[in-house]
PDB file of N, CA and C in Angstrom:
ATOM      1  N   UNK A   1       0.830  -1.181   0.000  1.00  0.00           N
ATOM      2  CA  UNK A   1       0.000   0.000   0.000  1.00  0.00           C
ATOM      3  C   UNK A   1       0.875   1.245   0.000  1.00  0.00           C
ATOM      4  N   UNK A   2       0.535   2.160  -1.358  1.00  0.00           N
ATOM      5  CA  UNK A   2       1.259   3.416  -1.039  1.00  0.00           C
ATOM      6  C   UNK A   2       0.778   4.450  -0.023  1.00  0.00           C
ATOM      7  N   UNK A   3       1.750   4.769   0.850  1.00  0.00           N
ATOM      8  CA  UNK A   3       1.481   5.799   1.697  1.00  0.00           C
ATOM      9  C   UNK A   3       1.497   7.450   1.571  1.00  0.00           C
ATOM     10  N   UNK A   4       0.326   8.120   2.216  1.00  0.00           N
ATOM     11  CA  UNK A   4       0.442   9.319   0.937  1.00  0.00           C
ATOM     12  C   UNK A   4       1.363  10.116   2.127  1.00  0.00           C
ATOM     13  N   UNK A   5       2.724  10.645   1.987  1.00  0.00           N
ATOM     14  CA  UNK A   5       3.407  10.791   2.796  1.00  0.00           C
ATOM     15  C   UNK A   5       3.187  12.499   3.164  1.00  0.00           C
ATOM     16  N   UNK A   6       2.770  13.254   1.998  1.00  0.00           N
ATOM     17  CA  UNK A   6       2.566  14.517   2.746  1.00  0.00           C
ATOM     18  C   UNK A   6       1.298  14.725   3.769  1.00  0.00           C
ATOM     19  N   UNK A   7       0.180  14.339   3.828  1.00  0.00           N
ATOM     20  CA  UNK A   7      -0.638  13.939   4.290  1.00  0.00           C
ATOM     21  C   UNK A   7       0.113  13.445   5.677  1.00  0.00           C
ATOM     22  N   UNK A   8       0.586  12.285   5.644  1.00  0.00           N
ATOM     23  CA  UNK A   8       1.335  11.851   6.907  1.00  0.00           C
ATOM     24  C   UNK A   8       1.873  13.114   7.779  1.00  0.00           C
ATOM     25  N   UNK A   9       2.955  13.305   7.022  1.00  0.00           N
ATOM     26  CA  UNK A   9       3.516  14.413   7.159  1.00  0.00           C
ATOM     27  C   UNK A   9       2.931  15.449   8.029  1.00  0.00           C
ATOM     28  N   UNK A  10       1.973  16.317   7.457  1.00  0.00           N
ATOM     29  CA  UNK A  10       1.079  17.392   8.109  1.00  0.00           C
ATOM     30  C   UNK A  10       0.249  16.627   9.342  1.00  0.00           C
ATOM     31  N   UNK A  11       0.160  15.711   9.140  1.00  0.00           N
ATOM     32  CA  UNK A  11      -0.537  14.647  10.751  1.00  0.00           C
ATOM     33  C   UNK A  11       0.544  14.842  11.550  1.00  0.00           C
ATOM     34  N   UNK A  12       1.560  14.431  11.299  1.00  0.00           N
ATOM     35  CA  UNK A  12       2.707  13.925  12.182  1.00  0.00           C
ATOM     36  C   UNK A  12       3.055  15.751  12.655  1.00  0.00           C
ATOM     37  N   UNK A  13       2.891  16.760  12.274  1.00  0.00           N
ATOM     38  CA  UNK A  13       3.143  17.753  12.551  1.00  0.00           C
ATOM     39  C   UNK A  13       2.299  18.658  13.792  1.00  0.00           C
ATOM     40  N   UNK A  14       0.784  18.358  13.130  1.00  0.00           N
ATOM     41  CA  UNK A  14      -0.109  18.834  13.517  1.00  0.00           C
ATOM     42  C   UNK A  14       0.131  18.083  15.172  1.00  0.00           C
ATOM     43  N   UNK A  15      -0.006  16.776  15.029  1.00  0.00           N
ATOM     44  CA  UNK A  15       0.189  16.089  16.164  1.00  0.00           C
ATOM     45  C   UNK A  15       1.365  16.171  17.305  1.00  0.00           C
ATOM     46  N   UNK A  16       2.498  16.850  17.014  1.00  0.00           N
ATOM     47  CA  UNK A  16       3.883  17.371  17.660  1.00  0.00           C
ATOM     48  C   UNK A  16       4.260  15.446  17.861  1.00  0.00           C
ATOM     49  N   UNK A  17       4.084  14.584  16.972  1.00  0.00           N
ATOM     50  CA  UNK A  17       4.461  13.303  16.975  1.00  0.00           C
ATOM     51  C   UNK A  17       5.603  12.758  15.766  1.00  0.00           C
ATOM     52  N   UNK A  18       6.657  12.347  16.043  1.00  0.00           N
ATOM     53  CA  UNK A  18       7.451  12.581  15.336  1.00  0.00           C
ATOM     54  C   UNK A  18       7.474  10.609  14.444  1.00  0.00           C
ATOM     55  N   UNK A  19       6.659   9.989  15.392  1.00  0.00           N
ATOM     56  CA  UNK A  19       6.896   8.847  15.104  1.00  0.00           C
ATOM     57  C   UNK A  19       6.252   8.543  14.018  1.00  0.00           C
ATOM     58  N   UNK A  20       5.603   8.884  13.028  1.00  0.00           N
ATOM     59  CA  UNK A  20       4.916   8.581  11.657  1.00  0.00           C
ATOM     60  C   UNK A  20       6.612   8.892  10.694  1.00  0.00           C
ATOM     61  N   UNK A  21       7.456   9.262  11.164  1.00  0.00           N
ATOM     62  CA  UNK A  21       8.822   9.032  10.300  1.00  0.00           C
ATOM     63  C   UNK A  21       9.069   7.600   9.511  1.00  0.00           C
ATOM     64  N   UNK A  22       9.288   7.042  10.987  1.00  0.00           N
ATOM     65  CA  UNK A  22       8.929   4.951  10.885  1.00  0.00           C
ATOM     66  C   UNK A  22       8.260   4.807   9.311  1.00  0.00           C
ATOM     67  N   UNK A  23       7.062   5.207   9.395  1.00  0.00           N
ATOM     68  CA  UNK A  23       6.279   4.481   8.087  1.00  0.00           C
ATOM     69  C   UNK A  23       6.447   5.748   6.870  1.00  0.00           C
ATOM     70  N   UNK A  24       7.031   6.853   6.871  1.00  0.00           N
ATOM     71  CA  UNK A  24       6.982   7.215   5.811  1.00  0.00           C
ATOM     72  C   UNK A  24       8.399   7.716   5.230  1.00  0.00           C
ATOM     73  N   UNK A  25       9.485   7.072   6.082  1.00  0.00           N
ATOM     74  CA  UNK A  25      10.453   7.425   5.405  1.00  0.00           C
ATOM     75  C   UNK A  25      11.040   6.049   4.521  1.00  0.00           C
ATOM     76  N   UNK A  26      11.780   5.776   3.273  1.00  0.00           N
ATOM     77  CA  UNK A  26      12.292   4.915   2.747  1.00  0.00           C
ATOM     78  C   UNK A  26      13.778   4.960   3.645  1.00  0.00           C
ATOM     79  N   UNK A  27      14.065   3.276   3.106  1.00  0.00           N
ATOM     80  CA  UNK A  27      15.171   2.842   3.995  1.00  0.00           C
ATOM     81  C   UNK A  27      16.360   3.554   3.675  1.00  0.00           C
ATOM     82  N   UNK A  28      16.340   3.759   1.884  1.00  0.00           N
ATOM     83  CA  UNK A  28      17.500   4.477   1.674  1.00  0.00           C
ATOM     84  C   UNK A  28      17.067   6.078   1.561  1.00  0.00           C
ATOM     85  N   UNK A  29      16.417   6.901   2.048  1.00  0.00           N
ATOM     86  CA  UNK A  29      16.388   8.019   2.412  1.00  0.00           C
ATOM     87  C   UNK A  29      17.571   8.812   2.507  1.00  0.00           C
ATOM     88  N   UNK A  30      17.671   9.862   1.942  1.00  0.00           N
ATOM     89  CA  UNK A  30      18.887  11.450   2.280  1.00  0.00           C
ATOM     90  C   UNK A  30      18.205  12.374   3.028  1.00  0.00           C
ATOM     91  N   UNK A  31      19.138  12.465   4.102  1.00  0.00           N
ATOM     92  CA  UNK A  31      18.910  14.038   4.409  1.00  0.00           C
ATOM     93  C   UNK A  31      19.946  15.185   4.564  1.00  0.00           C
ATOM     94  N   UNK A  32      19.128  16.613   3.844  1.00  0.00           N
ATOM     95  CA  UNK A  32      20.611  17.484   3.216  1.00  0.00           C
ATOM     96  C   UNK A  32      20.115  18.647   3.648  1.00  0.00           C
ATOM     97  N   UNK A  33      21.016  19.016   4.705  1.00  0.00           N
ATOM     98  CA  UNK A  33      21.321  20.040   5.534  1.00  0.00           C
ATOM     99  C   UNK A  33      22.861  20.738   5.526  1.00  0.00           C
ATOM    100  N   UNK A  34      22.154  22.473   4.894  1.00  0.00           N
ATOM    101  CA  UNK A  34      23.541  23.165   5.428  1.00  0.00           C
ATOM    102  C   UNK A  34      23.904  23.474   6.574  1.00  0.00           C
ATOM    103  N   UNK A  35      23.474  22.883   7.078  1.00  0.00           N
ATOM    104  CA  UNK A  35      24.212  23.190   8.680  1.00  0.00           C
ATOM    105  C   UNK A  35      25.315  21.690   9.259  1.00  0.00           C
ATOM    106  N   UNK A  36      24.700  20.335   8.438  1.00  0.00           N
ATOM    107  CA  UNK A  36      25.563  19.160   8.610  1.00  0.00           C
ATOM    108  C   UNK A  36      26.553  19.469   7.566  1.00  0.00           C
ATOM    109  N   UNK A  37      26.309  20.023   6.112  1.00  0.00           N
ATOM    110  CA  UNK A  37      27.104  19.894   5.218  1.00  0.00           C
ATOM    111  C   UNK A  37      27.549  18.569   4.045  1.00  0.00           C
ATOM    112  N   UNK A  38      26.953  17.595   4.734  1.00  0.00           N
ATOM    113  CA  UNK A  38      27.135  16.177   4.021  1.00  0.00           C
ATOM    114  C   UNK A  38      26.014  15.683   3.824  1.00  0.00           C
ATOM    115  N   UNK A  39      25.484  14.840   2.888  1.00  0.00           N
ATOM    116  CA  UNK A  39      24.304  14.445   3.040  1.00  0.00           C
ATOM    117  C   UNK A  39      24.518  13.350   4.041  1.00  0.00           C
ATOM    118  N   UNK A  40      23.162  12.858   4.681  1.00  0.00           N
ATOM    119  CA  UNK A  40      22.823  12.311   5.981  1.00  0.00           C
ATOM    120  C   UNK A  40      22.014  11.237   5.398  1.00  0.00           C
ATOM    121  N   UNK A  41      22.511   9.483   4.925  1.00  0.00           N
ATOM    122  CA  UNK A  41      22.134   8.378   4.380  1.00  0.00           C
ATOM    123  C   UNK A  41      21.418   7.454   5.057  1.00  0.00           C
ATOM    124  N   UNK A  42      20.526   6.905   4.649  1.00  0.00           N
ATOM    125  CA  UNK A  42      19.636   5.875   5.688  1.00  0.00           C
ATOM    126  C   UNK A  42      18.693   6.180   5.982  1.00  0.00           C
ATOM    127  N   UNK A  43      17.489   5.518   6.468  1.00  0.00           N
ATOM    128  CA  UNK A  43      16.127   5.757   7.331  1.00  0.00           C
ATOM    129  C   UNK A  43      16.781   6.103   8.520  1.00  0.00           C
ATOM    130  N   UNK A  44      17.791   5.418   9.444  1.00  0.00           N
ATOM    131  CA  UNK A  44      17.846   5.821  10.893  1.00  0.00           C
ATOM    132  C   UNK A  44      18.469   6.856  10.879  1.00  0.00           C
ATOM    133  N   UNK A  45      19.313   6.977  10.279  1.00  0.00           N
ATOM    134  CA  UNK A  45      20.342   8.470  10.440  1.00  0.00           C
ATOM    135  C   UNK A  45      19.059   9.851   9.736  1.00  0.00           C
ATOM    136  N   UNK A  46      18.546   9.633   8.928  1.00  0.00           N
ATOM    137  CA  UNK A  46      17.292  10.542   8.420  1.00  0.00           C
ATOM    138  C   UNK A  46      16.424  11.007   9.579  1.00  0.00           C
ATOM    139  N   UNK A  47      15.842   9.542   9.853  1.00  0.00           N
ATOM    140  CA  UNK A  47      14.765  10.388  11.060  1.00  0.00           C
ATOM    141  C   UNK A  47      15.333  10.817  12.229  1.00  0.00           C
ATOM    142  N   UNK A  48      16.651  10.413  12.663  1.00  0.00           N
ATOM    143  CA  UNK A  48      17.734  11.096  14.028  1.00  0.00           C
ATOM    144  C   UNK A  48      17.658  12.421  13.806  1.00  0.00           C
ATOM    145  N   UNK A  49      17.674  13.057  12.271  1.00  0.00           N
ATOM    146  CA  UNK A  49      18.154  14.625  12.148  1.00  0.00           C
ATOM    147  C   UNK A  49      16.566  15.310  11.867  1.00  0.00           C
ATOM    148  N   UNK A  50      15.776  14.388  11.438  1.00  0.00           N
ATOM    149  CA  UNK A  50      14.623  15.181  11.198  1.00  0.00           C
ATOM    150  C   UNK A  50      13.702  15.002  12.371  1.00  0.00           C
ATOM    151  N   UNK A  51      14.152  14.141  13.856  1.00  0.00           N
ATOM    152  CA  UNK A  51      13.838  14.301  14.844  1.00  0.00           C
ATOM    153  C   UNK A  51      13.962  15.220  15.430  1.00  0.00           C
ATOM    154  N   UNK A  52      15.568  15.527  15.601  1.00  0.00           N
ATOM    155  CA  UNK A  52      15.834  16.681  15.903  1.00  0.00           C
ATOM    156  C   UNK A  52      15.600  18.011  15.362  1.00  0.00           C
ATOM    157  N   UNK A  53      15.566  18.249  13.874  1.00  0.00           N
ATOM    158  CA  UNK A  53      14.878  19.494  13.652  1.00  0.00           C
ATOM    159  C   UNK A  53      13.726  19.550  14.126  1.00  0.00           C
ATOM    160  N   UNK A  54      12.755  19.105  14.246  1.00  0.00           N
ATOM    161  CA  UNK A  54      11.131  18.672  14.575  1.00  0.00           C
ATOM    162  C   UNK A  54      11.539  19.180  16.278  1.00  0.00           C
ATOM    163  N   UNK A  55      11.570  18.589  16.814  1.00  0.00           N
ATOM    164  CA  UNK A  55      11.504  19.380  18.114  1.00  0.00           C
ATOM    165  C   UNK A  55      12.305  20.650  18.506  1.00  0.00           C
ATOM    166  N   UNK A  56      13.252  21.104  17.460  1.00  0.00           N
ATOM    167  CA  UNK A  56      13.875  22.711  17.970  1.00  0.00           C
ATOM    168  C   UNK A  56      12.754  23.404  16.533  1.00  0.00           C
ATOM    169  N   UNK A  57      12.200  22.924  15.931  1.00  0.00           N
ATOM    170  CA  UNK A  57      11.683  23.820  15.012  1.00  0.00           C
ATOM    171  C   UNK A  57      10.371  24.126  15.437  1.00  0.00           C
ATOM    172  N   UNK A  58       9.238  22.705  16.430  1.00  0.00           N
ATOM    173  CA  UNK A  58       7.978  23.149  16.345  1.00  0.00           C
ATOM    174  C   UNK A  58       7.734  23.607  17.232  1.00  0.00           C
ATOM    175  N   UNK A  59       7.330  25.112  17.155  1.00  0.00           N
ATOM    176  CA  UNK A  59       6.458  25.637  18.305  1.00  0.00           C
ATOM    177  C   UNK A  59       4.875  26.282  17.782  1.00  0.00           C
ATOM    178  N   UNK A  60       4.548  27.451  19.000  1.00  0.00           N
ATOM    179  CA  UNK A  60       3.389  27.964  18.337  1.00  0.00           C
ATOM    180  C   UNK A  60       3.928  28.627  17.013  1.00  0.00           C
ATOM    181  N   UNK A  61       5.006  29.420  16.155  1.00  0.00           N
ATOM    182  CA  UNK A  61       5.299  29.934  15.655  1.00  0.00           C
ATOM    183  C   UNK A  61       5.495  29.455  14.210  1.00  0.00           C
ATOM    184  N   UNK A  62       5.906  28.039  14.359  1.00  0.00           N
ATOM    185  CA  UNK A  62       5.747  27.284  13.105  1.00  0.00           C
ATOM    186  C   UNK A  62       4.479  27.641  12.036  1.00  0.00           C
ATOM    187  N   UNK A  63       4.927  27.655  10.744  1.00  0.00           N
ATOM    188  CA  UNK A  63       3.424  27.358  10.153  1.00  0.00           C
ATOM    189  C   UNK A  63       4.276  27.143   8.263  1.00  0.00           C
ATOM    190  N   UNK A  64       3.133  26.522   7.967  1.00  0.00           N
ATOM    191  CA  UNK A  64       3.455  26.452   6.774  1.00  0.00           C
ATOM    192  C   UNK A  64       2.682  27.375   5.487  1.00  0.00           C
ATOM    193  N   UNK A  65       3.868  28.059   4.303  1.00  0.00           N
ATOM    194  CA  UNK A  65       3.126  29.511   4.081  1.00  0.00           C
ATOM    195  C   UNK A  65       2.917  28.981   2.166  1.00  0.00           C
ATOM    196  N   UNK A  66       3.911  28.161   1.976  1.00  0.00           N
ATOM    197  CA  UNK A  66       3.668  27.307   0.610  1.00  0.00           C
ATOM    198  C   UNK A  66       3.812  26.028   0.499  1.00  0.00           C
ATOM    199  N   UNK A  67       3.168  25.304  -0.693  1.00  0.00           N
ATOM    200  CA  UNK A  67       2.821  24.229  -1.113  1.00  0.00           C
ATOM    201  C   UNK A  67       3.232  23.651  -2.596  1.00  0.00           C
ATOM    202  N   UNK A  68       3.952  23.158  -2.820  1.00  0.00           N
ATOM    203  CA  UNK A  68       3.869  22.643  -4.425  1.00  0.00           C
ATOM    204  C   UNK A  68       4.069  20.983  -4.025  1.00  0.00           C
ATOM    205  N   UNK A  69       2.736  20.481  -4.674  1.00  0.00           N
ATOM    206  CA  UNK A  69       2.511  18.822  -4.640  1.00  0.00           C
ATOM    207  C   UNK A  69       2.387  18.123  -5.716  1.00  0.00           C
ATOM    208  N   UNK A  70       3.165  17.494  -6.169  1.00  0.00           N
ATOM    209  CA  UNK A  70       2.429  16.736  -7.278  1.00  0.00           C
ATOM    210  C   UNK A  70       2.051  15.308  -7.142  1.00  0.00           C
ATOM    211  N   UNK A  71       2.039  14.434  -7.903  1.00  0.00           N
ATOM    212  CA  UNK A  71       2.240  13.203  -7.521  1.00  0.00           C
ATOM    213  C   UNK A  71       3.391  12.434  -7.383  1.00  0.00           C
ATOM    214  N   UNK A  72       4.447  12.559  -7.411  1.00  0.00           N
ATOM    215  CA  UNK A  72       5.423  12.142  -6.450  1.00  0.00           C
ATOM    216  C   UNK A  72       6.303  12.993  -6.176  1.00  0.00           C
ATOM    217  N   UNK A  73       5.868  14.253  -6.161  1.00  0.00           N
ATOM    218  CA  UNK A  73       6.918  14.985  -5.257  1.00  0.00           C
ATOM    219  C   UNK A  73       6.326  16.062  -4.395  1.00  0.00           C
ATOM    220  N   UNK A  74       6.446  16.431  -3.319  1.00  0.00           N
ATOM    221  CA  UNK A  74       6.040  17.997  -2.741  1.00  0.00           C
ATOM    222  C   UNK A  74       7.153  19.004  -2.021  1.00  0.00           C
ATOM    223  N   UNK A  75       7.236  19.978  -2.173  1.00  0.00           N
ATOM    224  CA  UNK A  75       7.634  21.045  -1.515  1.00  0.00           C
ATOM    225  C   UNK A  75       7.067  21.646  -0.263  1.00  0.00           C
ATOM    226  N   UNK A  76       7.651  21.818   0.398  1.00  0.00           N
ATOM    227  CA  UNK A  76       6.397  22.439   1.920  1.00  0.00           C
ATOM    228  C   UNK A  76       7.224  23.290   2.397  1.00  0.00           C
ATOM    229  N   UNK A  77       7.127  25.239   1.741  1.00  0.00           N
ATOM    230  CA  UNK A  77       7.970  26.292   2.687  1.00  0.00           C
ATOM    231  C   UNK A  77       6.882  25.978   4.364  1.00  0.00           C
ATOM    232  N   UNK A  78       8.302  26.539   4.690  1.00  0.00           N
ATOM    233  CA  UNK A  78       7.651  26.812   6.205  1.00  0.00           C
ATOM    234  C   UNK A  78       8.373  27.881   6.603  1.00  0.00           C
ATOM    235  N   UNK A  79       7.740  28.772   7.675  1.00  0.00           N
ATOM    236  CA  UNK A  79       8.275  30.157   8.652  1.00  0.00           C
ATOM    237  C   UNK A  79       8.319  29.569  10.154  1.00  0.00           C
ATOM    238  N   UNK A  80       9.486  29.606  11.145  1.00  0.00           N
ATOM    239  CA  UNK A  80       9.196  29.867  12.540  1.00  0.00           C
ATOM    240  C   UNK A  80      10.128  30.831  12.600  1.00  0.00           C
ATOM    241  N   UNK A  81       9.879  31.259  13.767  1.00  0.00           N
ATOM    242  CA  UNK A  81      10.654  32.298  14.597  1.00  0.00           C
ATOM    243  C   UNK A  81      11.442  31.412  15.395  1.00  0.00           C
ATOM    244  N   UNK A  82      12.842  31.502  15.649  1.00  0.00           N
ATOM    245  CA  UNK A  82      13.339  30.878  16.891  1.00  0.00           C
ATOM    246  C   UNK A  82      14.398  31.972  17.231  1.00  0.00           C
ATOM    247  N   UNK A  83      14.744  32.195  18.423  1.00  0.00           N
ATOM    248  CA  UNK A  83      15.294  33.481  19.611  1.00  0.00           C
ATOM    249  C   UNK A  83      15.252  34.828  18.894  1.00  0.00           C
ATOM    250  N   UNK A  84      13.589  35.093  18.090  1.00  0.00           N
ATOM    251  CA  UNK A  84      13.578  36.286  17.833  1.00  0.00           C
ATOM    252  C   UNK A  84      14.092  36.490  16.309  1.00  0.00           C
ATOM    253  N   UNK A  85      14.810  35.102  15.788  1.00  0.00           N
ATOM    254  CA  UNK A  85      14.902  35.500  14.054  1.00  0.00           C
ATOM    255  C   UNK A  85      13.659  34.349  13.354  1.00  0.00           C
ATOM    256  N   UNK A  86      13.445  35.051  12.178  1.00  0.00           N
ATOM    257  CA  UNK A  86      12.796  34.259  11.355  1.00  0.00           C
ATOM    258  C   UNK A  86      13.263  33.330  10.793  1.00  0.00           C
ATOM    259  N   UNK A  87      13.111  32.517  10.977  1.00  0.00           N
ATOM    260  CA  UNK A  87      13.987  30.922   9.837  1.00  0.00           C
ATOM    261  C   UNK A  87      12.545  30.649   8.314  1.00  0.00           C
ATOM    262  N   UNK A  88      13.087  30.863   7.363  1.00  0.00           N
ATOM    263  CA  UNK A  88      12.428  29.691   6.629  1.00  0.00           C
ATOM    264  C   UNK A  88      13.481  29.187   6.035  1.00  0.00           C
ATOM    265  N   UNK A  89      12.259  27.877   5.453  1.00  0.00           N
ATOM    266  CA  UNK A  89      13.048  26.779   5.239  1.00  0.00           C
ATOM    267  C   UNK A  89      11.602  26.159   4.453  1.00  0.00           C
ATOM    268  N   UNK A  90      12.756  24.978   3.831  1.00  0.00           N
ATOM    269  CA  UNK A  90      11.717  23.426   2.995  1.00  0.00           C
ATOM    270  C   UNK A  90      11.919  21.977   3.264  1.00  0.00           C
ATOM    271  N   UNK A  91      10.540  21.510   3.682  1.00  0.00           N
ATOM    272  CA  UNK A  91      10.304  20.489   3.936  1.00  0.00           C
ATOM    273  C   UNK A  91      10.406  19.691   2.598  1.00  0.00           C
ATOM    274  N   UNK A  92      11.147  19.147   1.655  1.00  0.00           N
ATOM    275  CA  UNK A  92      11.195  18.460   0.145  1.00  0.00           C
ATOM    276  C   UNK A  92      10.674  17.064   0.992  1.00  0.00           C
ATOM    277  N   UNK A  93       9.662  16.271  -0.525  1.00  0.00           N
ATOM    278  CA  UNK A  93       9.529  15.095   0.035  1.00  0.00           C
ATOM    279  C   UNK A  93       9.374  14.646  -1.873  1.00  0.00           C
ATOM    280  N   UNK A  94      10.450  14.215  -2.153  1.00  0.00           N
ATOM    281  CA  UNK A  94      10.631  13.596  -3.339  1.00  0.00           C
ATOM    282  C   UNK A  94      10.156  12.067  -4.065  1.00  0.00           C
ATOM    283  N   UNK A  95       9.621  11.848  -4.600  1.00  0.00           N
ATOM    284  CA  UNK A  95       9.558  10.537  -5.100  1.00  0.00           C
ATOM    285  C   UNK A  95      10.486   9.728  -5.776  1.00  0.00           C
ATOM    286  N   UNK A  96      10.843  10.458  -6.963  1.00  0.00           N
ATOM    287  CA  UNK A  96      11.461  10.071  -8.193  1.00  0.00           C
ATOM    288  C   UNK A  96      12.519  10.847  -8.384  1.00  0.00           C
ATOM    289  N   UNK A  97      14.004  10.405  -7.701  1.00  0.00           N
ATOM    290  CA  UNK A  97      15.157  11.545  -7.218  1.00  0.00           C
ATOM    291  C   UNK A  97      15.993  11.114  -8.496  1.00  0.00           C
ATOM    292  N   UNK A  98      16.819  12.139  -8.664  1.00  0.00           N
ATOM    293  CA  UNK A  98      17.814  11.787  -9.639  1.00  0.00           C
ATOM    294  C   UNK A  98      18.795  10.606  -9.434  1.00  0.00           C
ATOM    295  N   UNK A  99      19.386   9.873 -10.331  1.00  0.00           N
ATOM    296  CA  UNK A  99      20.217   8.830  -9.823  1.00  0.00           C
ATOM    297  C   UNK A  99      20.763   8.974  -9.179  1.00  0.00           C
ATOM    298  N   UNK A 100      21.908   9.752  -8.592  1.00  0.00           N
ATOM    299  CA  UNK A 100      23.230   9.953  -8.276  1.00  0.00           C
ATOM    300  C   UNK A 100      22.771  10.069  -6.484  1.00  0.00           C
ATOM    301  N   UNK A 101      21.469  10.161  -6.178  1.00  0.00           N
ATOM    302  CA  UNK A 101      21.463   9.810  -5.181  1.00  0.00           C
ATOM    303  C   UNK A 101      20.670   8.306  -4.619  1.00  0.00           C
ATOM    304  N   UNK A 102      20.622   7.611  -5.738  1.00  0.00           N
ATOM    305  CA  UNK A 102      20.444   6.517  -5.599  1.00  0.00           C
ATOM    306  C   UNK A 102      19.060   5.342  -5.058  1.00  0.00           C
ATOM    307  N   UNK A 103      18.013   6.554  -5.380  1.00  0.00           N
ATOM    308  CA  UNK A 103      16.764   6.071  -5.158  1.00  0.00           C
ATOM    309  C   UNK A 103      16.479   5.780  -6.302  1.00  0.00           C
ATOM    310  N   UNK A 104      15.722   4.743  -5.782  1.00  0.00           N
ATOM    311  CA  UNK A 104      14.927   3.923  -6.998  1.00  0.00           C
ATOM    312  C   UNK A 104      13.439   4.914  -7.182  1.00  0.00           C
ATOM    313  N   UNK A 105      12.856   4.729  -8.596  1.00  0.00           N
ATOM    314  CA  UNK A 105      11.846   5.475  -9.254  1.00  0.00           C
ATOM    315  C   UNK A 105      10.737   5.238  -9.060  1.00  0.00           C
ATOM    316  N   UNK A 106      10.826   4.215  -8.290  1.00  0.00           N
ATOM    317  CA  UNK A 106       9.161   4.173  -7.202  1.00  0.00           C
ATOM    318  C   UNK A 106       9.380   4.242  -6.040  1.00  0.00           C
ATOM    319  N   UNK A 107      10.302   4.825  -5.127  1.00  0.00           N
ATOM    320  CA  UNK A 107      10.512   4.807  -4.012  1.00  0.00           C
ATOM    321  C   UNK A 107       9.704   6.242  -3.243  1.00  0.00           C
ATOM    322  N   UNK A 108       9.335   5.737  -2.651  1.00  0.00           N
ATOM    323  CA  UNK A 108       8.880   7.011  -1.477  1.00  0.00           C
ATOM    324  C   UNK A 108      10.131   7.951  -0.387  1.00  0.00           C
ATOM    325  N   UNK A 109      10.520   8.960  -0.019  1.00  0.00           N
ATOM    326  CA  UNK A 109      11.379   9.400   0.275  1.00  0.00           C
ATOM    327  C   UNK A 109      10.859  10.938   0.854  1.00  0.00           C
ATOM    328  N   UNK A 110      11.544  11.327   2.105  1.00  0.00           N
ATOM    329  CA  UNK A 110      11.652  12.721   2.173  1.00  0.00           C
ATOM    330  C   UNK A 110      12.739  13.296   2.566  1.00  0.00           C
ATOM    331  N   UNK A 111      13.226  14.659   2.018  1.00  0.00           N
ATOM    332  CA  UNK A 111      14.385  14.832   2.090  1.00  0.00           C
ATOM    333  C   UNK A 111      13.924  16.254   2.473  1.00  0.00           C
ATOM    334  N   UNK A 112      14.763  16.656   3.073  1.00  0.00           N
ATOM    335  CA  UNK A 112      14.406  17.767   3.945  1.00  0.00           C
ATOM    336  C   UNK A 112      16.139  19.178   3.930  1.00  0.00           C
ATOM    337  N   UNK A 113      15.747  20.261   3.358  1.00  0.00           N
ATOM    338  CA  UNK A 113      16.865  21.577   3.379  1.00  0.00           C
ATOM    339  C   UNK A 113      15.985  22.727   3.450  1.00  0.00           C
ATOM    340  N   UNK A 114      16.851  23.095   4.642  1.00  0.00           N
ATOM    341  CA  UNK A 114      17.088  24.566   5.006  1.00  0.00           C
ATOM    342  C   UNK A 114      17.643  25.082   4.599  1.00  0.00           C
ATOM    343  N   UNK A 115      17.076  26.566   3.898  1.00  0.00           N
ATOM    344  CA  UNK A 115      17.450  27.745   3.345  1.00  0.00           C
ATOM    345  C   UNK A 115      17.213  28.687   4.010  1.00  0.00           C
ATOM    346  N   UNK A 116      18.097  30.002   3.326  1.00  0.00           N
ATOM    347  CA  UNK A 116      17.578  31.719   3.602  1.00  0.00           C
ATOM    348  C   UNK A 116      17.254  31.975   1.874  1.00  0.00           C
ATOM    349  N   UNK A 117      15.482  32.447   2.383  1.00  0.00           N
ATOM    350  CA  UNK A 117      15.383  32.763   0.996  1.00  0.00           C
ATOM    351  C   UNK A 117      15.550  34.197   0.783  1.00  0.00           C
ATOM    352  N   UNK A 118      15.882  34.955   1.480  1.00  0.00           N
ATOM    353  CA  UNK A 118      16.355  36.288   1.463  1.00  0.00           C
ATOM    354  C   UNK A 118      17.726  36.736   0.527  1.00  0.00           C
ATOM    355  N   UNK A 119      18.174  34.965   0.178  1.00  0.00           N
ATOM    356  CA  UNK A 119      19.315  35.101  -1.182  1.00  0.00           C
ATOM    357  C   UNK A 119      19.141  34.896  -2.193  1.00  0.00           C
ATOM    358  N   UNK A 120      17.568  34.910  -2.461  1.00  0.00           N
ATOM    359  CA  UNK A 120      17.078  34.268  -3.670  1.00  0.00           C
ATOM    360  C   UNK A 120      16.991  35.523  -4.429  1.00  0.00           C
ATOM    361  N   UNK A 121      17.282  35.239  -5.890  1.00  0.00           N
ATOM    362  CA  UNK A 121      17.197  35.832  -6.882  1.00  0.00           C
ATOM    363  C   UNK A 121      17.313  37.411  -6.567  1.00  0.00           C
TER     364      UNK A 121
END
């Protein structure tokens, strides 16, 4: 059964429950953070860092301000405030990743980077 993972996702958020990771992350999952600098390989090492963002990121302040979904991929900006600065950032949850990171083309996956979009364009 495919799992519809953004859906999950916004549950697992709404809920301040981090454990819907378990069923919606793939085993070979990336996670790519400029603040680690390397990508971060595996389901366990994935949900360790997206555990930890998840509890320094959610407060009342969290919210999510855009959306791009398709069918196997979504984007999710988000805004919090943390000690008084604004962070955004993107929740990516990819389906169908380019090779070179080594998911297969039916695989379910979320991959998760933080930005400043204040350098954009």
């Amino acid at each position: 059964m495919k799992v519809n993972t953004v859906e999950k996702w916004h549950e697992m958020v709404a809920a301040g429950d981090v454990t819907a990771l378990e069923e919606i992350l793939a085993e070979n999952a990336v996670f790519h953070s400029p603040v680690v600098h390397a990508p971060q390989v595996g389901k366990a090492r994935t949900k360790m860092y997206l555990a930890a963002a998840f509890h320094v990121l959610a407060d009342d302040s969290f919210n999510y301000v855009r959306e791009v979904v398709s069918e196997t991929d979504a984007i999710l900006e988000f805004e919090v405030e943390i000690d008084g600065l604004l962070v955004n950032g993107v929740d990516m949850k990819l389906g169908r990743i380019r090779p070179n990171y080594g998911f297969q083309s039916d695989v379910e996956a979320i991959e998760s980077d933080k930005f400043d979009s204040s350098k954009d364009g």
